[in-house]
C-alpha atoms as a PDB file:
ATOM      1  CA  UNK A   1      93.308 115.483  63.072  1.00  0.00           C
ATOM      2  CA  UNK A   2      90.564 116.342  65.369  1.00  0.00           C
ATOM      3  CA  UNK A   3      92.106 114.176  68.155  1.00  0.00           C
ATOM      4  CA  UNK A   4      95.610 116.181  67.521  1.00  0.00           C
ATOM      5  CA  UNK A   5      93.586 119.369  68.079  1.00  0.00           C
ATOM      6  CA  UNK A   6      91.429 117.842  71.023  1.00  0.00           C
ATOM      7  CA  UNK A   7      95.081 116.907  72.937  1.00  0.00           C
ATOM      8  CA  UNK A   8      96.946 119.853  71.551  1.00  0.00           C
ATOM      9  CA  UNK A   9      94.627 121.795  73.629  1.00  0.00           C
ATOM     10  CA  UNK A  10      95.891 119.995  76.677  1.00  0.00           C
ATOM     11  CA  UNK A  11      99.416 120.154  75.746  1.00  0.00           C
ATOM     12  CA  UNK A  12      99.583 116.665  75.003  1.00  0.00           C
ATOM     13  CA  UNK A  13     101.241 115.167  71.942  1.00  0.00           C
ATOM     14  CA  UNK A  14      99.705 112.003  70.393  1.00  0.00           C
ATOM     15  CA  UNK A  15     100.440 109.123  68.104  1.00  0.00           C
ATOM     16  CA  UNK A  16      98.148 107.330  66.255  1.00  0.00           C
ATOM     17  CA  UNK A  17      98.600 103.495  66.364  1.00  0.00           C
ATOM     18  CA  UNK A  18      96.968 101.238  64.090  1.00  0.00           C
ATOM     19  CA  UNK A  19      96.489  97.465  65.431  1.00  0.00           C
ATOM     20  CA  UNK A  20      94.507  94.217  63.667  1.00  0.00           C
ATOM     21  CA  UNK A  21      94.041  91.282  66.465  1.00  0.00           C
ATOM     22  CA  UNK A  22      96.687  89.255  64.211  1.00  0.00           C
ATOM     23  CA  UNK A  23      99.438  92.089  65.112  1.00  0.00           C
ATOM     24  CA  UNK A  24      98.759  90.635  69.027  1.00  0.00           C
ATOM     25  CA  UNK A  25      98.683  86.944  68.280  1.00  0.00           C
ATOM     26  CA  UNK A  26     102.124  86.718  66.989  1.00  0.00           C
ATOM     27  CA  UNK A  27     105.032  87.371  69.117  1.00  0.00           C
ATOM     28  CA  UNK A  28     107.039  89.292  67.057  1.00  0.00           C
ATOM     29  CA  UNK A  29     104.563  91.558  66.291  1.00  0.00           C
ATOM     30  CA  UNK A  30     103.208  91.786  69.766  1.00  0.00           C
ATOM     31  CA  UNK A  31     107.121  92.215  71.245  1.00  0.00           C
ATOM     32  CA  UNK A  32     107.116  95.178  68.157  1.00  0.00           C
ATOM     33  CA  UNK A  33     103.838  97.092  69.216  1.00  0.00           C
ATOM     34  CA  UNK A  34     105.075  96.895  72.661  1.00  0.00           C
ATOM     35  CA  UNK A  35     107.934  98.310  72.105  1.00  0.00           C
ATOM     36  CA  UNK A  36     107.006 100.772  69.980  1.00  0.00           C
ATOM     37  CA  UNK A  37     104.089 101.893  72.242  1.00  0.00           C
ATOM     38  CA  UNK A  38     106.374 101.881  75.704  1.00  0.00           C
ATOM     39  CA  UNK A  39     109.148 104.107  73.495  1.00  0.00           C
ATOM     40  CA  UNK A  40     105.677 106.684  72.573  1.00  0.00           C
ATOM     41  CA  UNK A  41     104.773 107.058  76.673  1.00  0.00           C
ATOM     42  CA  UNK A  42     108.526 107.311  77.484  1.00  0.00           C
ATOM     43  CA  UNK A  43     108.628 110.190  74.909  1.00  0.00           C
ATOM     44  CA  UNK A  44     105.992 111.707  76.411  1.00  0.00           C
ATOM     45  CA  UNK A  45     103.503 110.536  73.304  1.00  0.00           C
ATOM     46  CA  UNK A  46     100.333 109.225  73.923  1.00  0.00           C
ATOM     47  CA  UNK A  47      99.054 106.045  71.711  1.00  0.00           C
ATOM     48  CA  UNK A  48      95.737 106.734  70.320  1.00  0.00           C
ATOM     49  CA  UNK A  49      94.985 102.889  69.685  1.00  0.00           C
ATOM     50  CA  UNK A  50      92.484 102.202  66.990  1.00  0.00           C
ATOM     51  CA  UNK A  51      91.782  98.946  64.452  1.00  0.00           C
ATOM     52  CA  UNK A  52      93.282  99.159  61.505  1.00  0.00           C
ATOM     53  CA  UNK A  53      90.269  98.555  59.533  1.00  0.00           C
ATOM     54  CA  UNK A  54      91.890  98.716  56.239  1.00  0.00           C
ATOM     55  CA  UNK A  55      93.744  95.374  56.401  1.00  0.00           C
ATOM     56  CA  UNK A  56      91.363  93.962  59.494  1.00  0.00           C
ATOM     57  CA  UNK A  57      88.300  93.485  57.745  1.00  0.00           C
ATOM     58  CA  UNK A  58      87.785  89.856  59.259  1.00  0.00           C
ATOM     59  CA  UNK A  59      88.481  91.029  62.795  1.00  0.00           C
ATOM     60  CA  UNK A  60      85.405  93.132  62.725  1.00  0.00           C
ATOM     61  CA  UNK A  61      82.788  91.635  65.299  1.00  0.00           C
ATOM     62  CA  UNK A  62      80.961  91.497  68.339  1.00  0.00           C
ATOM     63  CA  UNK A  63      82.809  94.219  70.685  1.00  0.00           C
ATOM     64  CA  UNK A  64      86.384  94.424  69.251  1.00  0.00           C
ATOM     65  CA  UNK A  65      86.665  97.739  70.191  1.00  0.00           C
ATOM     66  CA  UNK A  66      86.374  96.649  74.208  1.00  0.00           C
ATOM     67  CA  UNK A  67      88.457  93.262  72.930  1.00  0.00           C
ATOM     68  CA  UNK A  68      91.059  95.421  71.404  1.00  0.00           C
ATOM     69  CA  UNK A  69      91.574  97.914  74.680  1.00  0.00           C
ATOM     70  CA  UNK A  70      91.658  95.067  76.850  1.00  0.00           C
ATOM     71  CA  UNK A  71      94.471  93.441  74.894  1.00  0.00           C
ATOM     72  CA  UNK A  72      96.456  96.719  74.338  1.00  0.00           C
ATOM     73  CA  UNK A  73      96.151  96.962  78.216  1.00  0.00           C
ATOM     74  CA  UNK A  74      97.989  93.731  79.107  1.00  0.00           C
ATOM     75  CA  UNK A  75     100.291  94.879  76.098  1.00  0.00           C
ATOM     76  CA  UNK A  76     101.566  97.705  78.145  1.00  0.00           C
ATOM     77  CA  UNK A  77     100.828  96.495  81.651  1.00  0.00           C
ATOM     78  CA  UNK A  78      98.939  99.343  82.620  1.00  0.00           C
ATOM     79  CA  UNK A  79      97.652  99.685  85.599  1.00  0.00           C
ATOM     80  CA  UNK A  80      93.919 100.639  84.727  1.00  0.00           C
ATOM     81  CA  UNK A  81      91.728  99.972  82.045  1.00  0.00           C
ATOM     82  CA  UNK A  82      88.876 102.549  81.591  1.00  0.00           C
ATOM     83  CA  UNK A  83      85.729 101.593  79.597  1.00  0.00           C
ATOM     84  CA  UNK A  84      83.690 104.480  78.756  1.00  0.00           C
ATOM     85  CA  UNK A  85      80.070 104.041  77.453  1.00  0.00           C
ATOM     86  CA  UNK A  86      76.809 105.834  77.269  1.00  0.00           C
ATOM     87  CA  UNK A  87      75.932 103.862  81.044  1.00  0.00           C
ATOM     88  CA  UNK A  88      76.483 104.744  84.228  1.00  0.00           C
ATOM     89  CA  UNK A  89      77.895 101.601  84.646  1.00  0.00           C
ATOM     90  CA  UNK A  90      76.385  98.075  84.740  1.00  0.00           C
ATOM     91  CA  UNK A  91      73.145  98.585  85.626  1.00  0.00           C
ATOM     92  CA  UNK A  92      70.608  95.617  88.281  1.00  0.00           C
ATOM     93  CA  UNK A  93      67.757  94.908  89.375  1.00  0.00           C
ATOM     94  CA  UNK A  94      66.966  97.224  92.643  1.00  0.00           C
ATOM     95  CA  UNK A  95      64.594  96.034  95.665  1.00  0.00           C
ATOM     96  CA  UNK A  96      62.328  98.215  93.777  1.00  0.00           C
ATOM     97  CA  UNK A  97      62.634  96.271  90.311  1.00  0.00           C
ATOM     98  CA  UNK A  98      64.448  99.568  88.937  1.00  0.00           C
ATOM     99  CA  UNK A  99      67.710  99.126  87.650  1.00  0.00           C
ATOM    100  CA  UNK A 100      70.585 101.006  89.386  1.00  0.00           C
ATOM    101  CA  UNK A 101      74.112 101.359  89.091  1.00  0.00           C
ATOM    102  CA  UNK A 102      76.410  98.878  90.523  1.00  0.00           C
ATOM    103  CA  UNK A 103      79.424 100.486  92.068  1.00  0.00           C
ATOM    104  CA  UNK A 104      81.395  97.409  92.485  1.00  0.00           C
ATOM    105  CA  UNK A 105      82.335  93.939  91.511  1.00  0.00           C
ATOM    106  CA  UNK A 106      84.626  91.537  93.324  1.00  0.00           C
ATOM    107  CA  UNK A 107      84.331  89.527  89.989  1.00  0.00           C
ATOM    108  CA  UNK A 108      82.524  89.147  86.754  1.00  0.00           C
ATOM    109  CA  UNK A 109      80.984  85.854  87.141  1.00  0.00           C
ATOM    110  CA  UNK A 110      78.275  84.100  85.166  1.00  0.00           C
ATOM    111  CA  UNK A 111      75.430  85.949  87.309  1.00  0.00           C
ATOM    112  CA  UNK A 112      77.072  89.246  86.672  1.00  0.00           C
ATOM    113  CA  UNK A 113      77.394  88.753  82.848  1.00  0.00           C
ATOM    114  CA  UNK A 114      73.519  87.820  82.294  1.00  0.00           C
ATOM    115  CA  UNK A 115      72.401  91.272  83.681  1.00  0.00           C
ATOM    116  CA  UNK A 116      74.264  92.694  80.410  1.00  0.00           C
ATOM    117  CA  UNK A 117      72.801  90.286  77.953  1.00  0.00           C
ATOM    118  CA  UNK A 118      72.049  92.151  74.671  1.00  0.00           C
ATOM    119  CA  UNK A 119      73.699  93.966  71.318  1.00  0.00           C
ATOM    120  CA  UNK A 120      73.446  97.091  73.061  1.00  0.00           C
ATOM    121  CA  UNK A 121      72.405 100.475  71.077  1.00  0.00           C
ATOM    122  CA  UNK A 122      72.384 101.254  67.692  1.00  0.00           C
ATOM    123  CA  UNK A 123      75.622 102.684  67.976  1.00  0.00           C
ATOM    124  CA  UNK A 124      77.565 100.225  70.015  1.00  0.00           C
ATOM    125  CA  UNK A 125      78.246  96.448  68.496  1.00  0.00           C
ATOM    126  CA  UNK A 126      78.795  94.901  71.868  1.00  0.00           C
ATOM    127  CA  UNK A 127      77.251  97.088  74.087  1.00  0.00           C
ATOM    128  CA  UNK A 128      77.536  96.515  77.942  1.00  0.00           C
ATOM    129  CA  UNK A 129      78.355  93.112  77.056  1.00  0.00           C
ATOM    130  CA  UNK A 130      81.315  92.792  75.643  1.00  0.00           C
ATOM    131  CA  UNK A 131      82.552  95.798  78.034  1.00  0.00           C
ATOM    132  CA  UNK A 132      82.222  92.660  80.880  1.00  0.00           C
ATOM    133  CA  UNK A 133      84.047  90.009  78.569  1.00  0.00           C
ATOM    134  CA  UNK A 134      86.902  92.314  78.229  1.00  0.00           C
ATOM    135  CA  UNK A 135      87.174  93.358  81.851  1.00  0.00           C
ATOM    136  CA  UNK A 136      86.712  90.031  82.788  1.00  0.00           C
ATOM    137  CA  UNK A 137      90.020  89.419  80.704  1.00  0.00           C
ATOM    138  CA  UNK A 138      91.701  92.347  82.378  1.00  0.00           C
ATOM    139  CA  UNK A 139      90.879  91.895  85.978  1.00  0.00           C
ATOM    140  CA  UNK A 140      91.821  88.062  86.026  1.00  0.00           C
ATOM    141  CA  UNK A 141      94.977  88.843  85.085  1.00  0.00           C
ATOM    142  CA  UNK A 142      95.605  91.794  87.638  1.00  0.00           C
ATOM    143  CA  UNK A 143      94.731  95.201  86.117  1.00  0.00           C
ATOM    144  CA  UNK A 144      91.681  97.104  87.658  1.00  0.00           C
ATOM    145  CA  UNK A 145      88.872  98.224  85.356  1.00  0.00           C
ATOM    146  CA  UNK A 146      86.512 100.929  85.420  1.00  0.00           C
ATOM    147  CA  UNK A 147      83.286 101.310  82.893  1.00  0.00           C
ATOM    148  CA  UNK A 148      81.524 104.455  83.230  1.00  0.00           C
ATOM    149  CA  UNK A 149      79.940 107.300  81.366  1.00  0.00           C
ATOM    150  CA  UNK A 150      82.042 108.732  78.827  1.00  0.00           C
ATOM    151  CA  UNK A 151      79.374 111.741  78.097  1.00  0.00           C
ATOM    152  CA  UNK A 152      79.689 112.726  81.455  1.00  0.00           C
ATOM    153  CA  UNK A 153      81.468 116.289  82.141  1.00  0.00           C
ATOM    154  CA  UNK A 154      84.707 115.416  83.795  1.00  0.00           C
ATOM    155  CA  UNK A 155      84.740 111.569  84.005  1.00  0.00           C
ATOM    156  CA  UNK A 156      88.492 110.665  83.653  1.00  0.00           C
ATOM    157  CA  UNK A 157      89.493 113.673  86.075  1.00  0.00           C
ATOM    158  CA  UNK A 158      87.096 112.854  88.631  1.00  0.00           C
ATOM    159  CA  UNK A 159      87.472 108.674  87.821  1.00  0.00           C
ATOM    160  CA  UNK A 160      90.926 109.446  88.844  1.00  0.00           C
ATOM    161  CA  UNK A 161      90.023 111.536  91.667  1.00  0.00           C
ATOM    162  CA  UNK A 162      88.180 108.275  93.205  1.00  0.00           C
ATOM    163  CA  UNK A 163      84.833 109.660  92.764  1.00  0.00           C
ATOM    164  CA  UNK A 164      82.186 107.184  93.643  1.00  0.00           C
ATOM    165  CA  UNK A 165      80.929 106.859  89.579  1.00  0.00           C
ATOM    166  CA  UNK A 166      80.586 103.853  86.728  1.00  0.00           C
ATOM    167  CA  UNK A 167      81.676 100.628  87.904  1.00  0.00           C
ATOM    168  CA  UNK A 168      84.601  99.212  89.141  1.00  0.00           C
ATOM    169  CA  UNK A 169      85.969  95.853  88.674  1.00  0.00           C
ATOM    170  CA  UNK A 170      88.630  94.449  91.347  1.00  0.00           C
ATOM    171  CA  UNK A 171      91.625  92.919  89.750  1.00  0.00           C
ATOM    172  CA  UNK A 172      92.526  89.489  91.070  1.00  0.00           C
ATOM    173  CA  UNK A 173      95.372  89.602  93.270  1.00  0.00           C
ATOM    174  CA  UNK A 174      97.238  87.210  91.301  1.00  0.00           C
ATOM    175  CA  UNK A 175      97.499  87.127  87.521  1.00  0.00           C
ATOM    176  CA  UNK A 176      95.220  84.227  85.761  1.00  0.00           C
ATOM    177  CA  UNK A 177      97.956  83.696  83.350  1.00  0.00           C
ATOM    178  CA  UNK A 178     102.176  84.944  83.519  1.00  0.00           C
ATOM    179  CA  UNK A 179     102.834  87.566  81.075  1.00  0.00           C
ATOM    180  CA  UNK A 180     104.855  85.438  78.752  1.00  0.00           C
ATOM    181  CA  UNK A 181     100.910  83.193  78.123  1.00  0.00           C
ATOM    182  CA  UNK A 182      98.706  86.394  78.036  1.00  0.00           C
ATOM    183  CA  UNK A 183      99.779  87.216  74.514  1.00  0.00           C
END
């Protein structure tokens, strides 16, 4: 309900989709929430995705949330996936032994996922972690990524604006996997 307000606001109608992991490992059920969710953005509805935690109790781990987004992405082919967090982005080692923000990754390699090692806060389960596994997933098979701040004023407007914020992951140029594999 608070999300209908939140959107009604906007002028934007929403639908609230429930999926388990299960409903994207089997291709009937995959081909169904597909469907189902292309018919909602050609109707001018927008999926609000979330885990159906009533009858997913086993799915519950390490990042599913960022797992979950990245899979509902390839779902839908979209052409973004944004990952918003309580970062600026992934965060390194500067020449000063701060850490700073990296604006940009070619690709998410092994190098790239030790500088997120960690749970992340007390209210995350993966934390910048699992944010990297899932865009790794994404990018390799051709959809760009984005993981900024989702407390900052603005961030989806001005992430689609091409403001220089969060970080952004290249997709590869050619899919890892064809579409027909992915699921």
């Amino acid at each position: 309900a608070r999300y209908d307000r939140l959107f009604a606001r906007e002028r934007c109608t929403i639908g609230q989709v429930l999926l388990t992991h299960d409903d994207l490992k089997h291709r009937t059920r995959h081909l169904n929430a597909r469907r189902t969710m292309l018919a909602m953005l050609k109707a001018g509805v927008i999926p609000v995705v979330n885990e159906n935690d009533a009858v997913a109790v086993d799915d519950i781990k390490f990042g599913y949330n960022d797992l979950l987004a990245s899979l509902v992405v390839q779902l839908i082919d979209a052409d973004l996936l944004i990952l918003l967090t309580t970062s600026d982005g992934l965060r390194a080692p500067a020449a000063d032994g701060t850490p700073a923000r990296v604006p940009f990754l070619d690709a998410i390699t092994p190098a790239v996922l030790k500088l997120a090692a960690g749970k992340g806060s007390a209210l995350s389960s993966g934390g910048m972690a699992s944010k990297l596994e899932a865009a790794r997933l994404v990018a390799r098979n051709g959809t760009a990524v984005v993981i900024a701040d989702g407390r900052s004023p603005d961030i989806l407007a001005r992430l689609l604006a091409g403001e220089d914020t969060g970080t952004w992951i290249r997709p590869a140029a050619k899919a890892a996997l064809p579409k027909r594999k992915r699921w």
